[in-house]
PDB file of N, CA and C in Angstrom:
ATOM      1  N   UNK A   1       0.847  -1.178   0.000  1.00  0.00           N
ATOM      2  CA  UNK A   1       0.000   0.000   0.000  1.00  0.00           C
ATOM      3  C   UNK A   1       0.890   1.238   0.000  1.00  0.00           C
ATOM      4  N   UNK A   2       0.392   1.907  -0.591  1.00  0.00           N
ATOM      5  CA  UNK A   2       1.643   3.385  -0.693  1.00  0.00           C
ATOM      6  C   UNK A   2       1.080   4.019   0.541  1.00  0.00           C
ATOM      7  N   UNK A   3       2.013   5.076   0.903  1.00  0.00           N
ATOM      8  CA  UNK A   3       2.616   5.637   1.961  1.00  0.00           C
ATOM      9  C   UNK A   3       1.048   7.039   1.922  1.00  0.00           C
ATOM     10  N   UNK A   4       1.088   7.664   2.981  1.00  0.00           N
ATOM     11  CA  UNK A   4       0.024   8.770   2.870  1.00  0.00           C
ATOM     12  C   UNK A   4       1.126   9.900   2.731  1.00  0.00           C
ATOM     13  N   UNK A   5       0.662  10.394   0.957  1.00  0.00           N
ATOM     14  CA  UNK A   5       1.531  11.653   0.711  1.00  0.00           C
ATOM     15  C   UNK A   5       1.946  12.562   1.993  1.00  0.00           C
ATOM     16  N   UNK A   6       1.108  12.455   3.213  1.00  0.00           N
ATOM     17  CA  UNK A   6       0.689  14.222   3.861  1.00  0.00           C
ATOM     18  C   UNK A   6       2.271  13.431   5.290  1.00  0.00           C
ATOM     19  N   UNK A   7       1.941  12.371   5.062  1.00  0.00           N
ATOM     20  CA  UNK A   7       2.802  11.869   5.955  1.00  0.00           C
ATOM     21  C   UNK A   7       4.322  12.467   6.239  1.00  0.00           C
ATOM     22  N   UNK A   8       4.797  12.523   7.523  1.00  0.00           N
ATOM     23  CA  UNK A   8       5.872  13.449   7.571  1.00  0.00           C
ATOM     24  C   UNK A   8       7.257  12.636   8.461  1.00  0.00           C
ATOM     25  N   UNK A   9       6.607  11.227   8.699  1.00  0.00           N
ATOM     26  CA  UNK A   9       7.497  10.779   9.184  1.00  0.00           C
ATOM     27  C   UNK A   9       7.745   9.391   9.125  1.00  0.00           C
ATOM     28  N   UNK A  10       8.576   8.140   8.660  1.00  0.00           N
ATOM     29  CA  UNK A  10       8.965   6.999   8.320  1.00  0.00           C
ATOM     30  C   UNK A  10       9.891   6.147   8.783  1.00  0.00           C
ATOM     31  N   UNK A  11       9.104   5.037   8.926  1.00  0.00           N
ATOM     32  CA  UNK A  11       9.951   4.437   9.695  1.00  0.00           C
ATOM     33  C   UNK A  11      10.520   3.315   8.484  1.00  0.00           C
ATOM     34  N   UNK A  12      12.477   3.050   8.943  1.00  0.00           N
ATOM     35  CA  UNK A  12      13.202   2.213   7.897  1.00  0.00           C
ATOM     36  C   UNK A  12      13.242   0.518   9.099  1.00  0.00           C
ATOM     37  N   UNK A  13      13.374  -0.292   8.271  1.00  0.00           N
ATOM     38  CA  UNK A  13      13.599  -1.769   8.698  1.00  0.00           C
ATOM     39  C   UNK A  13      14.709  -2.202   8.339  1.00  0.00           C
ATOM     40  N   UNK A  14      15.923  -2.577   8.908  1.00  0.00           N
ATOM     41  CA  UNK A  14      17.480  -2.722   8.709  1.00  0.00           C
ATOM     42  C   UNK A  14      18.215  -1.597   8.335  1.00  0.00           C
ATOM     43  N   UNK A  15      19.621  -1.271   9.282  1.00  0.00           N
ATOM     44  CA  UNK A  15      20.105  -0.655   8.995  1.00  0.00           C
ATOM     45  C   UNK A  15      21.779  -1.165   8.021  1.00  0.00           C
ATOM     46  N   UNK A  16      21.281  -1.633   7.110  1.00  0.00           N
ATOM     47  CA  UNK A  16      22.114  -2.095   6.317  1.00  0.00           C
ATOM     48  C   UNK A  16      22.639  -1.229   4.803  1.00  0.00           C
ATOM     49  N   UNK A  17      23.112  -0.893   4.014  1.00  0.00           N
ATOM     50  CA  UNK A  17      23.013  -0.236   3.256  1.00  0.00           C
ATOM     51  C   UNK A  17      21.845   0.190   2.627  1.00  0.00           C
ATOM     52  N   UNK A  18      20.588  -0.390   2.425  1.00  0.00           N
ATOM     53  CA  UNK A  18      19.705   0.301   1.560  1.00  0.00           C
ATOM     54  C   UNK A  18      18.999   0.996   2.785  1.00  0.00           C
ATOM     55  N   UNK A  19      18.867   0.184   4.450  1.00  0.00           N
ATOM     56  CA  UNK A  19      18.520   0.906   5.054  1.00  0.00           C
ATOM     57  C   UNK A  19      18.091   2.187   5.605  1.00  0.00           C
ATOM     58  N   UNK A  20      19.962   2.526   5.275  1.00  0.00           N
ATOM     59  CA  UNK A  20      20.731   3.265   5.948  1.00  0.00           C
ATOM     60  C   UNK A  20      20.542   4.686   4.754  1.00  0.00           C
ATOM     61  N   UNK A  21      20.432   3.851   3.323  1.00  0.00           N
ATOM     62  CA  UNK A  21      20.488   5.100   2.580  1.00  0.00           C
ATOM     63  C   UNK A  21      19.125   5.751   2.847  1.00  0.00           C
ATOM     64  N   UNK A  22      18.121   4.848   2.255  1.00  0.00           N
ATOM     65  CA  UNK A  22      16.590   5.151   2.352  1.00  0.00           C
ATOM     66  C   UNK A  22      16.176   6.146   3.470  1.00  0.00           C
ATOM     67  N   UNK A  23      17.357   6.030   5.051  1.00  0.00           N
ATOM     68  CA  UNK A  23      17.000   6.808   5.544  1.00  0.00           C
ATOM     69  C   UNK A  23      17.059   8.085   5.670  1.00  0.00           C
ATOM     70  N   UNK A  24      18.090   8.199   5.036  1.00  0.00           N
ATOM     71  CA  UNK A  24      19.235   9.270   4.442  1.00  0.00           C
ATOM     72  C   UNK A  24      18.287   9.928   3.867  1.00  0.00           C
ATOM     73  N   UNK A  25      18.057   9.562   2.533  1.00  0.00           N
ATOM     74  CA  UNK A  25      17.307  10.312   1.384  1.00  0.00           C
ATOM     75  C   UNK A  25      15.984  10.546   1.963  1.00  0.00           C
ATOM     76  N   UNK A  26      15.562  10.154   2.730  1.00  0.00           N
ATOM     77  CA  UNK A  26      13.814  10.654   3.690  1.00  0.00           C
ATOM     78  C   UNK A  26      14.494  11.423   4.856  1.00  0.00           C
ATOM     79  N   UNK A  27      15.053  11.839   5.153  1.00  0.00           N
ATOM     80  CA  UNK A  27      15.392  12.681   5.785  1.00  0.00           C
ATOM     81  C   UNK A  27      15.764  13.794   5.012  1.00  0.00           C
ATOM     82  N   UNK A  28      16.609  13.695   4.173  1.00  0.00           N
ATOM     83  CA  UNK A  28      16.686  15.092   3.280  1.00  0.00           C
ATOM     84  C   UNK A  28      15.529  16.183   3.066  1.00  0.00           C
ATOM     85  N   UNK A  29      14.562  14.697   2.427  1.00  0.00           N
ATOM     86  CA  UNK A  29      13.064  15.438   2.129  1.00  0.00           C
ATOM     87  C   UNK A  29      12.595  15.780   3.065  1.00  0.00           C
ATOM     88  N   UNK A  30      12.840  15.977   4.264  1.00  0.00           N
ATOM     89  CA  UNK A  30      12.315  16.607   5.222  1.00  0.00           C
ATOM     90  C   UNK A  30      11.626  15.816   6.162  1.00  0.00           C
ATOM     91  N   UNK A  31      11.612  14.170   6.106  1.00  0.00           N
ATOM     92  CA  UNK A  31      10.799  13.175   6.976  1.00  0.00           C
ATOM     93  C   UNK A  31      11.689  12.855   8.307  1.00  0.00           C
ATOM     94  N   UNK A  32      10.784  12.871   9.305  1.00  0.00           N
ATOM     95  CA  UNK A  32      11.022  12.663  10.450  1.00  0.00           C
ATOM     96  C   UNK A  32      11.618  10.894  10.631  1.00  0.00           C
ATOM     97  N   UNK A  33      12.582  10.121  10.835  1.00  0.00           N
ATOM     98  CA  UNK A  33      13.161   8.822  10.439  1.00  0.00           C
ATOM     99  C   UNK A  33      13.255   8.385  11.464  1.00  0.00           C
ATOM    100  N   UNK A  34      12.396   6.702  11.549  1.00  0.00           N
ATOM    101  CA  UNK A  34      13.153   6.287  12.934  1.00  0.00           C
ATOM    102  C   UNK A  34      13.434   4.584  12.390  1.00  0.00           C
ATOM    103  N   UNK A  35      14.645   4.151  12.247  1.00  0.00           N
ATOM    104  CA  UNK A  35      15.177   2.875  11.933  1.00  0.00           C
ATOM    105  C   UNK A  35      15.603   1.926  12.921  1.00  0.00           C
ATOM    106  N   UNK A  36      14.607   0.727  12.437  1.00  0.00           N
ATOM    107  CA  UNK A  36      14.622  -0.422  13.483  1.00  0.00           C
ATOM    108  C   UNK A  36      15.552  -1.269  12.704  1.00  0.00           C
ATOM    109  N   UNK A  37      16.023  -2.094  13.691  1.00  0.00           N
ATOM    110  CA  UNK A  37      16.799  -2.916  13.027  1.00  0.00           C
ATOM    111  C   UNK A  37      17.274  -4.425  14.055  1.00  0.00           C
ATOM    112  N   UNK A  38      17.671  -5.361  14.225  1.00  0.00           N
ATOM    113  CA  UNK A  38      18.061  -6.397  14.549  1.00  0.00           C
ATOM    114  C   UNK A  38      19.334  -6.246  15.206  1.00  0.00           C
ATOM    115  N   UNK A  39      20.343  -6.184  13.916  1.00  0.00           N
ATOM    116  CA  UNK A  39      21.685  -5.639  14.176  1.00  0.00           C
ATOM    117  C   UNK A  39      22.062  -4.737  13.521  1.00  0.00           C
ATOM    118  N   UNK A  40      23.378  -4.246  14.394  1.00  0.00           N
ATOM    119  CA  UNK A  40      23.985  -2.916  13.933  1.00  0.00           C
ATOM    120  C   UNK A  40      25.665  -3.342  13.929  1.00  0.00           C
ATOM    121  N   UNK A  41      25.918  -2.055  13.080  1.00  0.00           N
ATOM    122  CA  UNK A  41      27.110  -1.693  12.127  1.00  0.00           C
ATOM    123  C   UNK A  41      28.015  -2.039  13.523  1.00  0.00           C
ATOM    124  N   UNK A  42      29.261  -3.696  13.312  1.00  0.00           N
ATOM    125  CA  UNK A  42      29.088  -3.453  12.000  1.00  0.00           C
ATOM    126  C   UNK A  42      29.127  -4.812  11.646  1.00  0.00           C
ATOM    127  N   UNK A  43      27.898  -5.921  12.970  1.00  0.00           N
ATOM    128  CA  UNK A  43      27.528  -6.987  12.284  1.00  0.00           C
ATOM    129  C   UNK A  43      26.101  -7.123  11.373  1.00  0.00           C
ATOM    130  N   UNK A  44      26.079  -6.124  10.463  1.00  0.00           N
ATOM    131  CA  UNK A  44      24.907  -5.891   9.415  1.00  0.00           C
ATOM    132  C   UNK A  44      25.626  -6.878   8.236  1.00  0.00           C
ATOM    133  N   UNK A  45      24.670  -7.604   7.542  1.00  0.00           N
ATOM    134  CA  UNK A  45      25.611  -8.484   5.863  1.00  0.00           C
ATOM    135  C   UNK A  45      25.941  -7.436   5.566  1.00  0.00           C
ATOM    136  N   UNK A  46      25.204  -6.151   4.960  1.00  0.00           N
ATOM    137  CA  UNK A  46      26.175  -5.524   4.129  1.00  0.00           C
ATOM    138  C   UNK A  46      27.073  -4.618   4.608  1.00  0.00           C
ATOM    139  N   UNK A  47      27.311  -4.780   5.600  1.00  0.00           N
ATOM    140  CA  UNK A  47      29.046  -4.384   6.046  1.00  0.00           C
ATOM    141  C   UNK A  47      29.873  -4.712   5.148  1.00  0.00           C
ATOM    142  N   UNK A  48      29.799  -6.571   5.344  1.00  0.00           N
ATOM    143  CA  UNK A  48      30.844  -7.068   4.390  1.00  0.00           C
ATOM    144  C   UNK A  48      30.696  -7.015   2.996  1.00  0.00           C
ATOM    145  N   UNK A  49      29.478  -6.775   2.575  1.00  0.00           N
ATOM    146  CA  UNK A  49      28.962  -6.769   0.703  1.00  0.00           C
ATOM    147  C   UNK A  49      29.581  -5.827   0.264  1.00  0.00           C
ATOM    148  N   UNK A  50      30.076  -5.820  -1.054  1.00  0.00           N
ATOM    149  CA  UNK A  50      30.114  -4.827  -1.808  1.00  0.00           C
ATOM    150  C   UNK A  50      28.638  -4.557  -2.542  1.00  0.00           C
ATOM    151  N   UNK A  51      28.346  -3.292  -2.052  1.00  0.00           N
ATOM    152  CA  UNK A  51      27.163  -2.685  -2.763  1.00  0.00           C
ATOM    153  C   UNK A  51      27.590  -1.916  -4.244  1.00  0.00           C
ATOM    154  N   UNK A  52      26.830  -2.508  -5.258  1.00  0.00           N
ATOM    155  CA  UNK A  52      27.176  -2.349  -6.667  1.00  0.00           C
ATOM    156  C   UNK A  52      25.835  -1.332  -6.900  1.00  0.00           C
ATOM    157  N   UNK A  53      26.137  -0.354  -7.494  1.00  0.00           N
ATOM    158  CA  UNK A  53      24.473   0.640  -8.003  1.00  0.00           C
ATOM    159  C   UNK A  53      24.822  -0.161  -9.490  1.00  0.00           C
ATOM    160  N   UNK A  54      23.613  -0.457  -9.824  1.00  0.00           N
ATOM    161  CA  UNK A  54      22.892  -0.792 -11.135  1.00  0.00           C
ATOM    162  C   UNK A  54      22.044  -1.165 -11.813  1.00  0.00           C
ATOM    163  N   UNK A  55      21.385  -0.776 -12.946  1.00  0.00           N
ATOM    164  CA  UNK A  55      20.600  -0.502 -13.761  1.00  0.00           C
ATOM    165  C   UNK A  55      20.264  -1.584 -14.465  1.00  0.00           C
ATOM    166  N   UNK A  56      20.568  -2.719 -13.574  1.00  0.00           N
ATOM    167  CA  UNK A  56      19.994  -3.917 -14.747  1.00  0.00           C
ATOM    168  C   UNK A  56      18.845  -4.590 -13.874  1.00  0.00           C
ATOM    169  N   UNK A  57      17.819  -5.107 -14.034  1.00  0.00           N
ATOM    170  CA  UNK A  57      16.611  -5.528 -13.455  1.00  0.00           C
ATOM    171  C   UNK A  57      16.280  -7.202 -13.410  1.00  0.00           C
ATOM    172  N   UNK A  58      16.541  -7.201 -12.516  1.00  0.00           N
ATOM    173  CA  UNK A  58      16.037  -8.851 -11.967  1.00  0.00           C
ATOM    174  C   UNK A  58      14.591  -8.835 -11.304  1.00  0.00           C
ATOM    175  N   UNK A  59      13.659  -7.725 -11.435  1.00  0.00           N
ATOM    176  CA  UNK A  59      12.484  -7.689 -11.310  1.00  0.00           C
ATOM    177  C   UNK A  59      11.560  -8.730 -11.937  1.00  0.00           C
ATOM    178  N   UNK A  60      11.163  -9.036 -12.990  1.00  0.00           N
ATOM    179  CA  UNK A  60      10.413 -10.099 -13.740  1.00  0.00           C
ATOM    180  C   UNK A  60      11.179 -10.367 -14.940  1.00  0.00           C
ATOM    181  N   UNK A  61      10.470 -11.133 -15.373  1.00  0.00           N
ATOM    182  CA  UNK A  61      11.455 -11.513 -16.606  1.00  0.00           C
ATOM    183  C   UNK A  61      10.172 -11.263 -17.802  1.00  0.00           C
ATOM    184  N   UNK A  62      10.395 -10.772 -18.963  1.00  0.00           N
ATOM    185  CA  UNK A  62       9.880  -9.799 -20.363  1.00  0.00           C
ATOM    186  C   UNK A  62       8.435 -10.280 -20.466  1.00  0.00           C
ATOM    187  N   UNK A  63       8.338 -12.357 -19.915  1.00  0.00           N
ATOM    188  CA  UNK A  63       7.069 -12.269 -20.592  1.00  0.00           C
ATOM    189  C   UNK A  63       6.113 -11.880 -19.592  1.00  0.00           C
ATOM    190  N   UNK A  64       6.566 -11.424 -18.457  1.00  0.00           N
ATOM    191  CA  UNK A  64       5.838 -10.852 -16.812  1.00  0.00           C
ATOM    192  C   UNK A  64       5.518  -9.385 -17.113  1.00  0.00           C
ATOM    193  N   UNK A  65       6.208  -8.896 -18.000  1.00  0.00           N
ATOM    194  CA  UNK A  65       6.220  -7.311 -17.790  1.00  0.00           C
ATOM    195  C   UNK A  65       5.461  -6.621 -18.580  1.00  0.00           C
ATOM    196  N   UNK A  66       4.707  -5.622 -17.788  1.00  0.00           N
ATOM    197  CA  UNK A  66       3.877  -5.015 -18.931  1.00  0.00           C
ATOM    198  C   UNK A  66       4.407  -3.890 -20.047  1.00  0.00           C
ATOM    199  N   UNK A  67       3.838  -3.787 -21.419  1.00  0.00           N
ATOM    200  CA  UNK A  67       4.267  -3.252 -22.226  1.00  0.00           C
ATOM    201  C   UNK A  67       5.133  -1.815 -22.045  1.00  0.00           C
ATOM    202  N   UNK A  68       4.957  -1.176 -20.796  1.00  0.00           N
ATOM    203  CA  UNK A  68       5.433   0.395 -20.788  1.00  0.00           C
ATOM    204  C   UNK A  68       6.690  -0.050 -19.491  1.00  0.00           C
ATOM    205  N   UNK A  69       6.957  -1.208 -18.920  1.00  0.00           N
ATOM    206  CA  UNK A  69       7.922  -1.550 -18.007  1.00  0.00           C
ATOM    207  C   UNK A  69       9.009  -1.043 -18.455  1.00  0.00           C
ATOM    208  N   UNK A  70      10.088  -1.060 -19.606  1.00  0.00           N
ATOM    209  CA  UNK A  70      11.528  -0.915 -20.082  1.00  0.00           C
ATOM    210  C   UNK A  70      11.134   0.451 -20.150  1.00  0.00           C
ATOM    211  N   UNK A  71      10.165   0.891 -20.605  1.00  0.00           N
ATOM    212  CA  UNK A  71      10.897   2.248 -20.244  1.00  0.00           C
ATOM    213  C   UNK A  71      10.381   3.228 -18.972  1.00  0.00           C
ATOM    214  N   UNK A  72       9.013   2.667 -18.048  1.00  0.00           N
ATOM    215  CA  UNK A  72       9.415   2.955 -16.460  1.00  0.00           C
ATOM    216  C   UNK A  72      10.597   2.742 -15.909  1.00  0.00           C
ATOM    217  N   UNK A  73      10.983   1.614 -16.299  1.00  0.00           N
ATOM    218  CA  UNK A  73      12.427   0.935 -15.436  1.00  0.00           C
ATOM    219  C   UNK A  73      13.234   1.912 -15.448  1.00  0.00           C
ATOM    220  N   UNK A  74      14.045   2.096 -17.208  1.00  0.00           N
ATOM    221  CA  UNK A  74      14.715   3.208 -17.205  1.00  0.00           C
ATOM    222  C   UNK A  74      14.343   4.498 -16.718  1.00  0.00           C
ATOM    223  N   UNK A  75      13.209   5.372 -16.580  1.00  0.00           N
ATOM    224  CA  UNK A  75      13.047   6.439 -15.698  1.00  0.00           C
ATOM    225  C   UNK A  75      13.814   5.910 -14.288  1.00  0.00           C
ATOM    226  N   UNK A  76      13.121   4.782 -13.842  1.00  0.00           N
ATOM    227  CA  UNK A  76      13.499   5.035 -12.087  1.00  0.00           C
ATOM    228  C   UNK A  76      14.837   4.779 -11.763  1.00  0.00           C
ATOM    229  N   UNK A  77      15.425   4.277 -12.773  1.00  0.00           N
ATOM    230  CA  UNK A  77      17.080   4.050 -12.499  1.00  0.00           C
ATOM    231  C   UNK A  77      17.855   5.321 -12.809  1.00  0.00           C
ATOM    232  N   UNK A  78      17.115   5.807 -14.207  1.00  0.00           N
ATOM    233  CA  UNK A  78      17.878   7.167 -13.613  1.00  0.00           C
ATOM    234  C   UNK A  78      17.599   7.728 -12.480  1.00  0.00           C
ATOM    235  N   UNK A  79      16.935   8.104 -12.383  1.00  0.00           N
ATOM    236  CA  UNK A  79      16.148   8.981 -10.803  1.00  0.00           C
ATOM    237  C   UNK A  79      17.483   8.138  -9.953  1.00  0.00           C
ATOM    238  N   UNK A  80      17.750   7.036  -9.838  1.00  0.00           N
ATOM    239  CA  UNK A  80      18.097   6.768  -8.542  1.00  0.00           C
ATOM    240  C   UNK A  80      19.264   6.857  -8.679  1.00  0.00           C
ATOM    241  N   UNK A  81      20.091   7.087  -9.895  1.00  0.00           N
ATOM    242  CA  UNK A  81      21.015   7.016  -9.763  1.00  0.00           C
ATOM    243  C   UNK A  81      21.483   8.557  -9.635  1.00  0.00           C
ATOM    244  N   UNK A  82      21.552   9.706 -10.418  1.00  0.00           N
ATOM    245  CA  UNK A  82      21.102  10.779  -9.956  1.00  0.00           C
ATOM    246  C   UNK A  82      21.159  11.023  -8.388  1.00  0.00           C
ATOM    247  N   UNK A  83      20.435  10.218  -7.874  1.00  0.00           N
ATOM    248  CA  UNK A  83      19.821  10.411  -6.047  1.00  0.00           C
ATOM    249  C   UNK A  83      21.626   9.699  -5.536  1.00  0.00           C
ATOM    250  N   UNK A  84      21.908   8.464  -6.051  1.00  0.00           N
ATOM    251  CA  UNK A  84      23.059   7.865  -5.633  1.00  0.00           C
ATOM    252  C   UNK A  84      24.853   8.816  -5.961  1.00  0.00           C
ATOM    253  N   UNK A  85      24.259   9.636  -7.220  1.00  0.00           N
ATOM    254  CA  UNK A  85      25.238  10.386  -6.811  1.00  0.00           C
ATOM    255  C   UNK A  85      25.424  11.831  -6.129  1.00  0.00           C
ATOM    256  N   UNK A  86      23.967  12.113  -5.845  1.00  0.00           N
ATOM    257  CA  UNK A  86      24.451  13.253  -4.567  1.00  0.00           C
ATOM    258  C   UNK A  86      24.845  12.377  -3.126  1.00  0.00           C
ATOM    259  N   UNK A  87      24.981  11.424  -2.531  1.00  0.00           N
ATOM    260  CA  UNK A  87      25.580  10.507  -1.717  1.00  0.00           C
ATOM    261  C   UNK A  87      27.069  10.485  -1.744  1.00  0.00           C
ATOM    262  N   UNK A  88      27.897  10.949  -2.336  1.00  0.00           N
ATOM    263  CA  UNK A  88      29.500  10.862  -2.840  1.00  0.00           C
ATOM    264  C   UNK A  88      29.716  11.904  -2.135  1.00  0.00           C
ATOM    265  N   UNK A  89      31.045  11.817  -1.153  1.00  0.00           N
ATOM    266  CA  UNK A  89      31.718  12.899  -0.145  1.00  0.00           C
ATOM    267  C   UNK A  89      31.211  12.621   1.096  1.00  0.00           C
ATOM    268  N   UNK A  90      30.199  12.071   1.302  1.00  0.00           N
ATOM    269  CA  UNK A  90      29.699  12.199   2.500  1.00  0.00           C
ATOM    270  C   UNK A  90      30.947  11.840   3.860  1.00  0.00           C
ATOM    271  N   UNK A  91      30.754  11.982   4.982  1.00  0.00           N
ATOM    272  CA  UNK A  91      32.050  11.754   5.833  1.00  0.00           C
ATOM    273  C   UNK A  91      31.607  10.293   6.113  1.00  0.00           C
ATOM    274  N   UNK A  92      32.850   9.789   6.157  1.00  0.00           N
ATOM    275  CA  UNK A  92      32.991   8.320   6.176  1.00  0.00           C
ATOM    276  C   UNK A  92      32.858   7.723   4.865  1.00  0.00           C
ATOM    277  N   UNK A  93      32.453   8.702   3.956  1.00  0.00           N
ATOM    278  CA  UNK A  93      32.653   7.770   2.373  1.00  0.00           C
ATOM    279  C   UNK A  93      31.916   6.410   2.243  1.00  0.00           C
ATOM    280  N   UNK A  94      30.327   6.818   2.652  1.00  0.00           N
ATOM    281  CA  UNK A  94      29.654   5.419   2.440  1.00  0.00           C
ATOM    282  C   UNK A  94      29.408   5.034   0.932  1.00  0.00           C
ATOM    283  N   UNK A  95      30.000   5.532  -0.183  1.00  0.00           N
ATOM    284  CA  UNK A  95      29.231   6.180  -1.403  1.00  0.00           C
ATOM    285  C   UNK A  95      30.614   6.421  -1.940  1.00  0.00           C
ATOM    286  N   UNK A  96      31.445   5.355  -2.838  1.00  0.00           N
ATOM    287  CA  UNK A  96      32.901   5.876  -3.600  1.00  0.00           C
ATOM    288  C   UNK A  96      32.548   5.087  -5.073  1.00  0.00           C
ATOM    289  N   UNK A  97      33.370   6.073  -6.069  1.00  0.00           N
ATOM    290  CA  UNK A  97      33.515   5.505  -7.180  1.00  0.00           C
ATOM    291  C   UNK A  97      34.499   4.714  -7.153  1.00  0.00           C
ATOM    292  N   UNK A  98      34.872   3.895  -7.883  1.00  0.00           N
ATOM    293  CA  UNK A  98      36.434   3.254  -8.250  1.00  0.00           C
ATOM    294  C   UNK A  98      36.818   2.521  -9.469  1.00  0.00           C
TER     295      UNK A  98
END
């Protein structure tokens, strides 16, 4: 169920990298964030993962997808990637090219 637009505050589930970003980026927008989690940094899996950003989709496979999917997809990957690179500099460098 989607979220109530008017809503001003969100709560994240793991603080693991997507966690951690998701909370990030709702906080920017101005949402009030409160993240639950199990474990913390820095016995989270993706401590040890390398987190890869990319644009390829393991969502459904072509004959699942509806006709306007490839090019929603591509909108939201840009968007996110865009979003993934204002994340670069941050202190502690959660967010590096190489």
């Amino acid at each position: 169920q989607a979220a109530d637009a008017d809503a001003r505050e969100l709560a994240v589930i793991g603080c693991g990298a997507i966690g951690l970003t998701t909370a990030l980026v709702a906080q920017r927008a101005g949402l009030r964030v409160r993240i639950y989690a199990r474990e913390r940094l820095p016995d989270v899996r993706s401590f040890y993962a390398t987190g890869v950003w990319s644009p390829d989709s393991r969502v459904c496979t072509s004959e699942h997808a509806s006709a306007d999917f490839r090019t929603r997809w591509e909108e939201m990957a840009r968007i996110s990637f865009r979003r993934y690179q204002t994340l670069l500099g941050l202190p502690g460098e959660p967010i590096e090219w190489r």
